[in-house]
Protein backbone atom coordinates (compact mmCIF):
# COMPACT_ATOMS: atom_id res chain seq x y z
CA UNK A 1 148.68 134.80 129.47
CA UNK A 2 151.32 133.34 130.94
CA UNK A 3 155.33 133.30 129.36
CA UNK A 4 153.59 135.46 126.41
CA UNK A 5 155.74 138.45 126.22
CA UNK A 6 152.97 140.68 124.53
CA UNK A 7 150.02 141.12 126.98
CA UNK A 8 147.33 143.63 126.74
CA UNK A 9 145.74 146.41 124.18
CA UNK A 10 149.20 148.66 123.60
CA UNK A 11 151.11 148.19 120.31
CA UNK A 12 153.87 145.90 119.71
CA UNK A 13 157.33 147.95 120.14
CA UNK A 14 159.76 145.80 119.48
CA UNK A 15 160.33 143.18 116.50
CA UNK A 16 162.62 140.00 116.77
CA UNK A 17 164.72 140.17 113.79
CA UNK A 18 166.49 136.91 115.29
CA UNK A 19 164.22 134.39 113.09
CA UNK A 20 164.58 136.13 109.93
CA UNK A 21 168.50 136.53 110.59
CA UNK A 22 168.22 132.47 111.15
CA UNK A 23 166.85 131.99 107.84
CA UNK A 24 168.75 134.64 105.24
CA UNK A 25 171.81 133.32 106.78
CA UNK A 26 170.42 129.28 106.06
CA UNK A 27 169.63 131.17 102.49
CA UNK A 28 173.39 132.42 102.18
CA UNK A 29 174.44 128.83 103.01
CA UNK A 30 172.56 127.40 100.46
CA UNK A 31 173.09 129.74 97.84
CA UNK A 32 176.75 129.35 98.71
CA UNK A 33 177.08 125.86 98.49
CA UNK A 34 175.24 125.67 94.66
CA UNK A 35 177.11 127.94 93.14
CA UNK A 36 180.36 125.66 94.27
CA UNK A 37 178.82 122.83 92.51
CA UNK A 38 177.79 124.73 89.49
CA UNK A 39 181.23 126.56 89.16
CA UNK A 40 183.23 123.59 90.05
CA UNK A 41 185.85 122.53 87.81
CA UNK A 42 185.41 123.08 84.22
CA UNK A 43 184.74 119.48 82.05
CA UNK A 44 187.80 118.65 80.26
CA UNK A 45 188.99 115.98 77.99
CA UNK A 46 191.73 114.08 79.29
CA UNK A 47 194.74 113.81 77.33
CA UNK A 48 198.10 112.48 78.10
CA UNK A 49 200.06 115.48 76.42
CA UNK A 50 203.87 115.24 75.14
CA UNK A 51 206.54 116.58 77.24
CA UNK A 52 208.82 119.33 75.68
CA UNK A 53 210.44 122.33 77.20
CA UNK A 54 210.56 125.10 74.83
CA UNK A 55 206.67 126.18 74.66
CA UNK A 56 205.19 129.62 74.58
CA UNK A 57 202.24 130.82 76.36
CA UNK A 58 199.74 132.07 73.57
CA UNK A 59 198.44 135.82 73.90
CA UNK A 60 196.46 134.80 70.59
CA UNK A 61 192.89 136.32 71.04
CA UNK A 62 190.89 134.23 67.75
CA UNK A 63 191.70 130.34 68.85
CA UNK A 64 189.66 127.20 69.00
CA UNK A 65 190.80 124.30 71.06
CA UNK A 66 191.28 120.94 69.29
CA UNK A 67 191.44 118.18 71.16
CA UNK A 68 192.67 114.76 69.39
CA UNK A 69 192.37 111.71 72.14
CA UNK A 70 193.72 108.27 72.56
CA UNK A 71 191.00 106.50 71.03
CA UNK A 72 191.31 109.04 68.06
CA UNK A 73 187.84 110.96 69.24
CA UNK A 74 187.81 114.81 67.95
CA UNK A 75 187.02 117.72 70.19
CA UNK A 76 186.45 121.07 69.56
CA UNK A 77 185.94 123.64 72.17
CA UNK A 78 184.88 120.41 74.74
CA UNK A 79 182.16 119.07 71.95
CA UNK A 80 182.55 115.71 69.74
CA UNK A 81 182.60 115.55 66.08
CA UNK A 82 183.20 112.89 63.18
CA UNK A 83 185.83 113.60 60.54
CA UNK A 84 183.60 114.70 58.31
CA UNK A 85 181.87 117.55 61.16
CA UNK A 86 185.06 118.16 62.10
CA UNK A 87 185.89 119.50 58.48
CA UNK A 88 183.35 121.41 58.52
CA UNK A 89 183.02 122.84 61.94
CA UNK A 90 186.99 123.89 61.12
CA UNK A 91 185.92 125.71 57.89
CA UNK A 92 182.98 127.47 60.30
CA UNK A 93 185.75 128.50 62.37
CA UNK A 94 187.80 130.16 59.55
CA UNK A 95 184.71 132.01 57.91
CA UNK A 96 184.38 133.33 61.46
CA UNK A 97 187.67 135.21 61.75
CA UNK A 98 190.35 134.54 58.24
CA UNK A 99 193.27 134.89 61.57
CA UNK A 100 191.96 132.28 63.21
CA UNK A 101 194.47 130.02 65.27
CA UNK A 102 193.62 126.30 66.14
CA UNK A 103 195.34 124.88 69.53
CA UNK A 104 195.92 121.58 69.41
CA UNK A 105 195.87 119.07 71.99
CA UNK A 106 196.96 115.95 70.73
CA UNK A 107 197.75 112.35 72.84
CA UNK A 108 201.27 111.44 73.29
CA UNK A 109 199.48 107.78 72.52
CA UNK A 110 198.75 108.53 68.81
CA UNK A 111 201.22 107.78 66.10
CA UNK A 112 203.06 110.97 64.23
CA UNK A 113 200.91 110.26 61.26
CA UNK A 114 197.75 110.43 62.95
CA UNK A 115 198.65 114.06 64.10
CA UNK A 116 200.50 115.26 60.57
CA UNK A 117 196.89 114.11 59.13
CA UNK A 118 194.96 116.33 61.41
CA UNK A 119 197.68 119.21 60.35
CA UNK A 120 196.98 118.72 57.34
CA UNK A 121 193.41 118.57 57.11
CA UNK A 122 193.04 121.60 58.88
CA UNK A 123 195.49 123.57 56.76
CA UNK A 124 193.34 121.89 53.69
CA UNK A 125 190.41 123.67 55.47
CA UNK A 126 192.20 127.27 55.43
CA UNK A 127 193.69 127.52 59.18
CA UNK A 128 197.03 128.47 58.39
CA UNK A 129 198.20 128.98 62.22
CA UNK A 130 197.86 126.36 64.89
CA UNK A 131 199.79 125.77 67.37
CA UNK A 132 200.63 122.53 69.34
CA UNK A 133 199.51 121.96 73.27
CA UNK A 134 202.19 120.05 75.49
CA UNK A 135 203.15 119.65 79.14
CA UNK A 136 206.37 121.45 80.52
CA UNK A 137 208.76 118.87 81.25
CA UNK A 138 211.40 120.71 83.26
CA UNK A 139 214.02 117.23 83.16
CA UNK A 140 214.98 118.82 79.61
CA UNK A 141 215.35 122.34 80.64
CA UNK A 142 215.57 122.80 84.42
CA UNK A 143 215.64 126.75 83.75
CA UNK A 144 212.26 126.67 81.53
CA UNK A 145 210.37 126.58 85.31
């Protein structure tokens, strides 16, 4: 045979690893590139936050995000709820852990009693800590950076 590399009755010696190397490393590529997409960025709610300068990081272990958006939609922990499912996923919450803190993420868009309503309800509901989410705004304190 001619160009065949392999002629005759002996055994073969040698193996080409080369092909196999081709594909695990096509494999790695792939494998690689979907676990980008399916990591990627988290979803998120977008929320134009108020500015303040005097916020706290929380080390607060038992929280659930609230999320309160322009159009008045309610979010917790990413999913939508109604007032009334909100009232009750909020008491779920508290039956969970009596400490529990709720984080709240509220539109600079929505008018003050909008937000003292949602305080409320949620203190109604027996969530006696919360705190409230804003975006540093280092023209009031240029030291809090």
């Amino acid at each position: 045979m001619a160009g065949g590399g392999y002629s005759g009755g002996g055994s073969i010696e040698e193996i080409n690893v080369t092909p196999l190397v081709d594909i695990m490393l096509c494999l790695m590529v792939i494998f690689m590139i979907a676990a980008a997409l399916v990591v990627a960025a988290p979803k998120a709610i977008e929320v134009d936050l108020p500015k303040a300068s005097s916020g706290k990081v929380l080390k607060e272990p038992s929280t659930f995000a609230i999320v309160y958006g322009d159009k008045e939609e309610l979010f917790i922990n990413g999913k939508a709820f109604d007032w009334d499912s909100f009232r009750r996923e909020v008491r779920r919450q508290r039956a969970l852990d009596e400490k529990v803190q709720a984080v709240i993420s509220a539109s600079a868009k929505l008018s003050y009693g909008r937000v003292m309503r949602l305080i409320d309800a949620i203190r109604i509901d027996g969530v006696e800590r919360y705190a409230l989410n804003i975006e540093s705004d280092s023209e009031l304190n240029p030291k809090a950076d």
